[in-house]
C-alpha atoms as a PDB file:
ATOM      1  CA  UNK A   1     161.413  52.212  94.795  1.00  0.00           C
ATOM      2  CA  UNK A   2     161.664  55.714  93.484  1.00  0.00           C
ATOM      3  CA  UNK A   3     162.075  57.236  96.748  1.00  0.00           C
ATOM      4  CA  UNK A   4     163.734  55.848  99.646  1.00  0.00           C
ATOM      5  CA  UNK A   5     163.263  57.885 103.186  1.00  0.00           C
ATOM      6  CA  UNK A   6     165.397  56.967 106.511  1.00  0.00           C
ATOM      7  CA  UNK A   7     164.560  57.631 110.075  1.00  0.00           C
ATOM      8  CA  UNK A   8     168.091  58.924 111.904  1.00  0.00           C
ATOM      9  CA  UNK A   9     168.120  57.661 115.557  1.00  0.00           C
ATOM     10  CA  UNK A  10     168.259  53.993 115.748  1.00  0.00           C
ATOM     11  CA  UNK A  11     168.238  53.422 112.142  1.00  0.00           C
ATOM     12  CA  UNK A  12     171.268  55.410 110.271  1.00  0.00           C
ATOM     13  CA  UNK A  13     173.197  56.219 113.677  1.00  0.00           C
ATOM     14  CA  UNK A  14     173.239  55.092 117.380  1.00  0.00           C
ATOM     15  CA  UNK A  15     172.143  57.759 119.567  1.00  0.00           C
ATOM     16  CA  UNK A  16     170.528  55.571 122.301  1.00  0.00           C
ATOM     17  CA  UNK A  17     172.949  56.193 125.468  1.00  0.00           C
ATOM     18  CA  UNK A  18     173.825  59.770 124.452  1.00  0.00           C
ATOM     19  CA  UNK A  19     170.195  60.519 124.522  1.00  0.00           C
ATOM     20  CA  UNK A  20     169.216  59.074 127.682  1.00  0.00           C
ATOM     21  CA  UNK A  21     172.430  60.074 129.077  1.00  0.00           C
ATOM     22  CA  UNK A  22     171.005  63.587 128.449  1.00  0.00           C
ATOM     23  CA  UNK A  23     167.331  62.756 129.042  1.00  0.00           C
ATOM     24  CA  UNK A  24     168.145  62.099 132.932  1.00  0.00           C
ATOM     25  CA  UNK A  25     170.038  64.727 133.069  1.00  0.00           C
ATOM     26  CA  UNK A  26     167.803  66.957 132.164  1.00  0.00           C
ATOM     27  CA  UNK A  27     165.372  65.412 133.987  1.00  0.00           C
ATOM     28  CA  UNK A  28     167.393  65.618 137.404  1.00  0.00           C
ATOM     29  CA  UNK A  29     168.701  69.025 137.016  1.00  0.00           C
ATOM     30  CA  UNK A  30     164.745  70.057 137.419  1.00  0.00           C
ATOM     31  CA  UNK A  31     164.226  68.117 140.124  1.00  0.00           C
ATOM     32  CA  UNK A  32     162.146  65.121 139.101  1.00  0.00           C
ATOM     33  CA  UNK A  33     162.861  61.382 138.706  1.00  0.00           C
ATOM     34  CA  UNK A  34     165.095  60.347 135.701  1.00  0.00           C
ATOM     35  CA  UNK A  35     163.257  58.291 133.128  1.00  0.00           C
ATOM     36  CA  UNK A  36     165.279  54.865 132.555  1.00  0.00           C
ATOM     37  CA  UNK A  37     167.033  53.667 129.323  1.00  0.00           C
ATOM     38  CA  UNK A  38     164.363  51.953 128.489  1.00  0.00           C
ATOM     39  CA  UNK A  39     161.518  54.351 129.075  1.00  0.00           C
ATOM     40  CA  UNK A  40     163.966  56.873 126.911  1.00  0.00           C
ATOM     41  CA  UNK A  41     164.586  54.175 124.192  1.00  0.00           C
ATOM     42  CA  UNK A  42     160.632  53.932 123.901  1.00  0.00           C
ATOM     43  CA  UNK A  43     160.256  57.384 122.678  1.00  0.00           C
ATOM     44  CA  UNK A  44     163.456  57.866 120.402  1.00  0.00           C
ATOM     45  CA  UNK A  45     161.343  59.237 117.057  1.00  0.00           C
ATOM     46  CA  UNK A  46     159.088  61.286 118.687  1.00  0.00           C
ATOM     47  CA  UNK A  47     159.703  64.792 118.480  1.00  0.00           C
ATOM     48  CA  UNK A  48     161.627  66.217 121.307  1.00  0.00           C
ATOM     49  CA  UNK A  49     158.785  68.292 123.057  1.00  0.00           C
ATOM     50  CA  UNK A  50     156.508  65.609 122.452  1.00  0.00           C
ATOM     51  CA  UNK A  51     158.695  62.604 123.765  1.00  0.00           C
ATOM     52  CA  UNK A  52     159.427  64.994 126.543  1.00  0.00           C
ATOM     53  CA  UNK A  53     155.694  65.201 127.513  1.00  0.00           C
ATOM     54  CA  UNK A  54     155.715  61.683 127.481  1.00  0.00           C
ATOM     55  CA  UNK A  55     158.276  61.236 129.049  1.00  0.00           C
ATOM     56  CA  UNK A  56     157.236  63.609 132.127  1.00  0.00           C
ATOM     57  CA  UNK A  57     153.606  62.461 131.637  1.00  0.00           C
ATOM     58  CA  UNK A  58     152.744  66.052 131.871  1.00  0.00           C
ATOM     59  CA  UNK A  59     151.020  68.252 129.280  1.00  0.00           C
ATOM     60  CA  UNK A  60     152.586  71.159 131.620  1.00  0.00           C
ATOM     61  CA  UNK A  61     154.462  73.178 128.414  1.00  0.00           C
ATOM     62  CA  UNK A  62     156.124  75.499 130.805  1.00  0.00           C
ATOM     63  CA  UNK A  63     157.789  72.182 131.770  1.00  0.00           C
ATOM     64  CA  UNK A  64     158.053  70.664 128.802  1.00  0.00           C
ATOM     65  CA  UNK A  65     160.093  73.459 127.070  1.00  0.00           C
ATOM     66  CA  UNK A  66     162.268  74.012 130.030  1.00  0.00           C
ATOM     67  CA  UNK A  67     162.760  70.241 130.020  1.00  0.00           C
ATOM     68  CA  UNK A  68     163.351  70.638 126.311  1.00  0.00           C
ATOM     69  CA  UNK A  69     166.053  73.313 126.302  1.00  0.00           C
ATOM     70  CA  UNK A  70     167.441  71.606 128.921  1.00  0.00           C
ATOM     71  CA  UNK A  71     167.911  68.462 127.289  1.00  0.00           C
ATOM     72  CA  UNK A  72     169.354  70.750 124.087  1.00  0.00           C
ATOM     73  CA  UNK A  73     171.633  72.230 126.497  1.00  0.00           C
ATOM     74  CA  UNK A  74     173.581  69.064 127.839  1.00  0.00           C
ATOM     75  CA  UNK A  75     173.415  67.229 124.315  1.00  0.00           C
ATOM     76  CA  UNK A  76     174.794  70.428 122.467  1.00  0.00           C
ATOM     77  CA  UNK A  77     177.449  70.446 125.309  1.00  0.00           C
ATOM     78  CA  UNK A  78     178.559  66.392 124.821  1.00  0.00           C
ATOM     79  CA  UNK A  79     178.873  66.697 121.191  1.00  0.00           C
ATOM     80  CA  UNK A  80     180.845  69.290 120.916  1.00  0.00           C
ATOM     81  CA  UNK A  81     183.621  67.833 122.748  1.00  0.00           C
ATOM     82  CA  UNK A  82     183.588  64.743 121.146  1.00  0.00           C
ATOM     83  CA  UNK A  83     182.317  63.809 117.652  1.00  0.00           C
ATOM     84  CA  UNK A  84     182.109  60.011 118.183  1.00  0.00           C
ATOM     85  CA  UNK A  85     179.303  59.540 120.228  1.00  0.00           C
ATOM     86  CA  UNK A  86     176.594  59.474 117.341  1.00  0.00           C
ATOM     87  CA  UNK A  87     178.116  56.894 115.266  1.00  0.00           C
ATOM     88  CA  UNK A  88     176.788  54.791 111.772  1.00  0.00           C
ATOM     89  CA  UNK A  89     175.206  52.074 112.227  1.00  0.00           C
ATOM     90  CA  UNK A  90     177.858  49.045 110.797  1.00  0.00           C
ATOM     91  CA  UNK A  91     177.129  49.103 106.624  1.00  0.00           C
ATOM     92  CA  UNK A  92     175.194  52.534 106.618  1.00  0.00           C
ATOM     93  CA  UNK A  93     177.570  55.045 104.542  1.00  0.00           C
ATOM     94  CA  UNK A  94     177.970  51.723 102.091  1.00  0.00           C
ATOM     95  CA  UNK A  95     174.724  51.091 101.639  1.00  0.00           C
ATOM     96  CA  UNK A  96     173.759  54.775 101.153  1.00  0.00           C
ATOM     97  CA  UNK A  97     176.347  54.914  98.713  1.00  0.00           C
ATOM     98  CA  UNK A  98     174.826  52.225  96.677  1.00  0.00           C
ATOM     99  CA  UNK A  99     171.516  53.581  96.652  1.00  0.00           C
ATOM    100  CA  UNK A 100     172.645  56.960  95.657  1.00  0.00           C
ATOM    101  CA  UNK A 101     173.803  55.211  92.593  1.00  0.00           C
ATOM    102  CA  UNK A 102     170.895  53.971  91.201  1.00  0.00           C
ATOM    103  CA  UNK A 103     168.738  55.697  88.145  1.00  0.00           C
ATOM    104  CA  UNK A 104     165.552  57.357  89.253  1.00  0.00           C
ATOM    105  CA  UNK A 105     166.313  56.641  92.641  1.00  0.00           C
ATOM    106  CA  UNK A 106     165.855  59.593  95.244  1.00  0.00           C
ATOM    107  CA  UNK A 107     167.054  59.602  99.063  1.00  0.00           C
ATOM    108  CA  UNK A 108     165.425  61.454 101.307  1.00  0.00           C
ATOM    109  CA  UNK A 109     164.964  61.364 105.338  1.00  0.00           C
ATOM    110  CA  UNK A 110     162.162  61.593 107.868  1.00  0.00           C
ATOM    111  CA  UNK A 111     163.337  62.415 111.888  1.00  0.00           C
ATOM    112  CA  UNK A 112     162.499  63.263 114.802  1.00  0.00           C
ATOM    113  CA  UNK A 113     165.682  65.441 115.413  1.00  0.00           C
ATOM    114  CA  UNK A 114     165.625  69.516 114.499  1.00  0.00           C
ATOM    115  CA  UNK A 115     166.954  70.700 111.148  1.00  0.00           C
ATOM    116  CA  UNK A 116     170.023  72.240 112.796  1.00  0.00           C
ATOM    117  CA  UNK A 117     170.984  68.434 114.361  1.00  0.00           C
ATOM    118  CA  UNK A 118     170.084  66.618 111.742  1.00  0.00           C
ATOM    119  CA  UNK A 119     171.998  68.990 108.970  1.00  0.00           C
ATOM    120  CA  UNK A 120     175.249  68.642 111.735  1.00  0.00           C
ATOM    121  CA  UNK A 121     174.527  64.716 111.256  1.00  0.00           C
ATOM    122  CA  UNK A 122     174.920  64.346 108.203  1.00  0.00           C
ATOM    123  CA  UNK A 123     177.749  67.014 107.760  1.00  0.00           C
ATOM    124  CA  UNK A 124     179.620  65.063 110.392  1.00  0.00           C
ATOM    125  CA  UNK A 125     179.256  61.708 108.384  1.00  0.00           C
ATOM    126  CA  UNK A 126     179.527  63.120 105.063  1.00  0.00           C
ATOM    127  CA  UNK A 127     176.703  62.401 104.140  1.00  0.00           C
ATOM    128  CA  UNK A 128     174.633  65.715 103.407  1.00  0.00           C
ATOM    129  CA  UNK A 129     175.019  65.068  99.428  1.00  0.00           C
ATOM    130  CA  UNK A 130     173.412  61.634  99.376  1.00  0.00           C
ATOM    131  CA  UNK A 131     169.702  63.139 100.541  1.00  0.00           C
ATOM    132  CA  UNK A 132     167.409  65.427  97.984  1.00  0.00           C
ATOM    133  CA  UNK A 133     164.781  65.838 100.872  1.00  0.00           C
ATOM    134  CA  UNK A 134     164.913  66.461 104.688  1.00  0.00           C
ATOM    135  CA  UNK A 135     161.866  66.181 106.615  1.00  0.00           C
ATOM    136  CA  UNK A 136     162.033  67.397 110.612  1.00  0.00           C
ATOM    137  CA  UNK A 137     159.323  68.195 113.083  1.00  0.00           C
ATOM    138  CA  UNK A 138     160.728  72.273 111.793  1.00  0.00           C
ATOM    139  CA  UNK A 139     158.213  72.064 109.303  1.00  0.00           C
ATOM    140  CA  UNK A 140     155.724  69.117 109.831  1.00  0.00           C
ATOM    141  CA  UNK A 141     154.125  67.488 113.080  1.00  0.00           C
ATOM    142  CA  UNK A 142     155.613  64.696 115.015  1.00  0.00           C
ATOM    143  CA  UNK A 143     155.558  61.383 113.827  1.00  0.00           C
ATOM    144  CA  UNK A 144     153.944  58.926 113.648  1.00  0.00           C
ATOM    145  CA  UNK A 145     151.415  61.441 112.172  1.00  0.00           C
ATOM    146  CA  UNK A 146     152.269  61.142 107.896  1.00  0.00           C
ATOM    147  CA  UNK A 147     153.198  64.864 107.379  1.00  0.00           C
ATOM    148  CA  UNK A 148     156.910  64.228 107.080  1.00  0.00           C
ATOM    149  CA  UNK A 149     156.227  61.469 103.684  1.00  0.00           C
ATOM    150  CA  UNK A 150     153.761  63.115 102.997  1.00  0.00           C
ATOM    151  CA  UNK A 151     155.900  66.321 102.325  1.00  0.00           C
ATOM    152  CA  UNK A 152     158.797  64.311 101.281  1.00  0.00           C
ATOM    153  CA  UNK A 153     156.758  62.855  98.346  1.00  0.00           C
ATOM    154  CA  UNK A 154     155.053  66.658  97.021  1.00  0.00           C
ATOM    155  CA  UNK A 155     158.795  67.829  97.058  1.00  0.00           C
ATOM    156  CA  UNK A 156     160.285  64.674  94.887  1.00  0.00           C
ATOM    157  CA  UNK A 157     157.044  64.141  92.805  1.00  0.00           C
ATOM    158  CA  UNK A 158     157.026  60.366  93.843  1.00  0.00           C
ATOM    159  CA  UNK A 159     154.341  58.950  94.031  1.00  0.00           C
ATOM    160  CA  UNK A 160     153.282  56.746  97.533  1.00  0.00           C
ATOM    161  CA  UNK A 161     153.178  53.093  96.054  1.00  0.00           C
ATOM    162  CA  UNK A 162     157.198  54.064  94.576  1.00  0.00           C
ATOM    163  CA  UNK A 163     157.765  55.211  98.014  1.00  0.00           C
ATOM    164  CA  UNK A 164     159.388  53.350 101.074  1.00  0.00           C
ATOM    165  CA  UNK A 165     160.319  54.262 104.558  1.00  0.00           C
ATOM    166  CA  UNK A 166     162.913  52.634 106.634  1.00  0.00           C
ATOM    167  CA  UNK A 167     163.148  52.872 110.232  1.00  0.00           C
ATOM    168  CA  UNK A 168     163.235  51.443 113.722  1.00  0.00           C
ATOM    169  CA  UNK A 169     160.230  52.180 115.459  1.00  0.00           C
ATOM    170  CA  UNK A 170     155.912  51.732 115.438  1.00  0.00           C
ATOM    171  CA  UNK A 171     156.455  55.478 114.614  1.00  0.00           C
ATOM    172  CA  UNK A 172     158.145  55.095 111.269  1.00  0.00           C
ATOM    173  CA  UNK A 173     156.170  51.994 110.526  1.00  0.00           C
ATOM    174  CA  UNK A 174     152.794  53.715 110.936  1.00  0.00           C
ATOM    175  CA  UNK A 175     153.783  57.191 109.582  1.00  0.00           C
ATOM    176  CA  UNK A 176     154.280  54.969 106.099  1.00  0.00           C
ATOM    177  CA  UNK A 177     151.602  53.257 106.410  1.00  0.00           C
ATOM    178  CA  UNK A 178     149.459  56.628 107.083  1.00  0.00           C
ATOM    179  CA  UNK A 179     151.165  58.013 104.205  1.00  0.00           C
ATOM    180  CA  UNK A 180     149.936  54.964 101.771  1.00  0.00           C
ATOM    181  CA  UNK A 181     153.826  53.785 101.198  1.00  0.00           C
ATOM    182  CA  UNK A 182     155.892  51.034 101.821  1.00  0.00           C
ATOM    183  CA  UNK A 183     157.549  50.282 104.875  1.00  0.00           C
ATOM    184  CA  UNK A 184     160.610  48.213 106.097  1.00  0.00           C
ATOM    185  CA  UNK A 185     161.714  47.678 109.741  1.00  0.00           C
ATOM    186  CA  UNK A 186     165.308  47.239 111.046  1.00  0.00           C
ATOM    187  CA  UNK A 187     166.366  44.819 113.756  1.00  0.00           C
ATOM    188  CA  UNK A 188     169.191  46.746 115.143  1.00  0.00           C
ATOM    189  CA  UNK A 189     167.216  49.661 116.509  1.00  0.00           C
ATOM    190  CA  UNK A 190     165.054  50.970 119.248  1.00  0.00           C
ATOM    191  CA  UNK A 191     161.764  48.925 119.057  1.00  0.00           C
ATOM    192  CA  UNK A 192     161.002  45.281 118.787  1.00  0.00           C
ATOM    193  CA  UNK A 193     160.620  42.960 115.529  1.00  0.00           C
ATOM    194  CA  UNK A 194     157.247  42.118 116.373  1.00  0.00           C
ATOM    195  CA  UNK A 195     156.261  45.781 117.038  1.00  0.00           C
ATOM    196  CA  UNK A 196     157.307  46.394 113.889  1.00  0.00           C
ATOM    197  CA  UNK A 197     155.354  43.927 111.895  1.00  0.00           C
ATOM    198  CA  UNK A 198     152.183  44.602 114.396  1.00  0.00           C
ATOM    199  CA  UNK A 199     152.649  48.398 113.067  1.00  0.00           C
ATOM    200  CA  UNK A 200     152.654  47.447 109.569  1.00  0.00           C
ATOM    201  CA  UNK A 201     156.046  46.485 108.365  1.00  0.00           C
ATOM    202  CA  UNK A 202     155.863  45.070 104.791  1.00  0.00           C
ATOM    203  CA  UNK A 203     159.389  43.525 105.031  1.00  0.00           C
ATOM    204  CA  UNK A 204     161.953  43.098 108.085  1.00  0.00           C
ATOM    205  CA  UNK A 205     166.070  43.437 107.742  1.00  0.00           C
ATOM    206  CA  UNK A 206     168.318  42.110 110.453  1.00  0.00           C
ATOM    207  CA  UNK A 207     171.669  44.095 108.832  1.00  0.00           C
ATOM    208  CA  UNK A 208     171.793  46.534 105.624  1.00  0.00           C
ATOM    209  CA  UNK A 209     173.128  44.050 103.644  1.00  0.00           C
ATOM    210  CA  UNK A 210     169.654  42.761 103.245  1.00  0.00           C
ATOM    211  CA  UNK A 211     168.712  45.942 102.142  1.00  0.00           C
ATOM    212  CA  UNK A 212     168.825  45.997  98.637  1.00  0.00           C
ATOM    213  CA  UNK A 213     166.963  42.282  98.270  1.00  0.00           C
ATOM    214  CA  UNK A 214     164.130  43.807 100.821  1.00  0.00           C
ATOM    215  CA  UNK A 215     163.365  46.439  98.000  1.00  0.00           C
ATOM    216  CA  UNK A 216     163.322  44.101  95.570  1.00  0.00           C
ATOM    217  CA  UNK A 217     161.006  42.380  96.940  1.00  0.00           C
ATOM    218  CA  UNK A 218     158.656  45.685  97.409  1.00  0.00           C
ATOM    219  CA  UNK A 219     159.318  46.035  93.537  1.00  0.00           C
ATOM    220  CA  UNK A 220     157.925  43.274  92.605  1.00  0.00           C
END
């Protein structure tokens, strides 16, 4: 594939606790009923005002932005006393490496988290230099609608059958599908292996060291 686009959360690093750490926080602080893990885990993907409406199960905005700055407010405060609680997934940075590597191969990514968090990410991990595109909800609508490949592939000039997103979640799976590209699930994130395939999944990987045979097999 010609271009290769990650999801963050769940698929490149493992944000699950911090975020529903902070979710329920947020949550109690304005006086309503902290969503669980799981509920929180359900909408990891999802832009942050619209997982928070979710989330609430209000289209109240007033709420939802409160909610949302809220939410911005503990999560800002966590990280910046300690830098370890959004870690790589085990054989990310080596697999990015490799792909980074290859001719006429392009790296790009597709998330649900702001510009601001996702360029302190990747600064964080070293990783800024490995990605030619960066698609947020900054610039595009949430997933699962296909704005963010969509965009991804006018900047790059790759075309949707050389293109391939890899993610987690239904969102990921259905924003490439939406998009007309490729799509492979991973089994160490936030939704389930059969959710992925339901939602379109062309291949599965259980670790990244299946990685590089999984687009192989897209290739051919």
């Amino acid at each position: 594939m010609k271009l290769i686009v990650f999801d963050v959360d769940g698929t490149l690093i493992d944000t699950h606790t911090l975020i529903a750490e902070h979710m329920a926080s947020a949550f109690t602080g304005a006086g309503l009923v902290a969503p669980t893990p799981s509920e929180v885990r359900r909408i990891i993907g999802l832009s942050l005002p619209v997982a928070i409406a979710e989330l609430a199960r209000s289209e109240d905005q007033v709420l939802v932005a409160a909610l949302v700055e809220a939410y911005k407010g503990h999560y800002r405060a966590a990280v910046a006393i300690a830098n370890d609680r959004e870690p790589l997934f085990p054989g990310t940075r080596e697999a990015l490496d490799r792909l980074r590597l290859l001719e006429e191969t392009l790296l790009g990514v597709a998330t649900g988290k702001a510009l601001a968090g996702l360029e302190r990410i990747l600064a964080l991990h070293g990783l800024r230099d490995h990605f030619v595109t960066l698609q947020t909800p900054d610039h595009n609508p949430s997933k699962p609608h296909p704005g963010m490949l969509l965009r991804a592939m006018a900047e790059t000039g790759v075309a949707p059958e050389d293109t391939v997103m890899i993610g987690d979640t239904v969102f990921d799976m259905q924003l490439a599908k939406s998009a007309g590209a490729k799509a492979i699930g991973v089994g160490w994130g936030y939704h389930e292996r059969h959710e992925l395939e339901q939602a379109g999944a062309d291949v599965l990987i259980e670790s990244f060291e299946d990685l590089d045979a999984a687009l192989l097999q897209l290739e051919g």
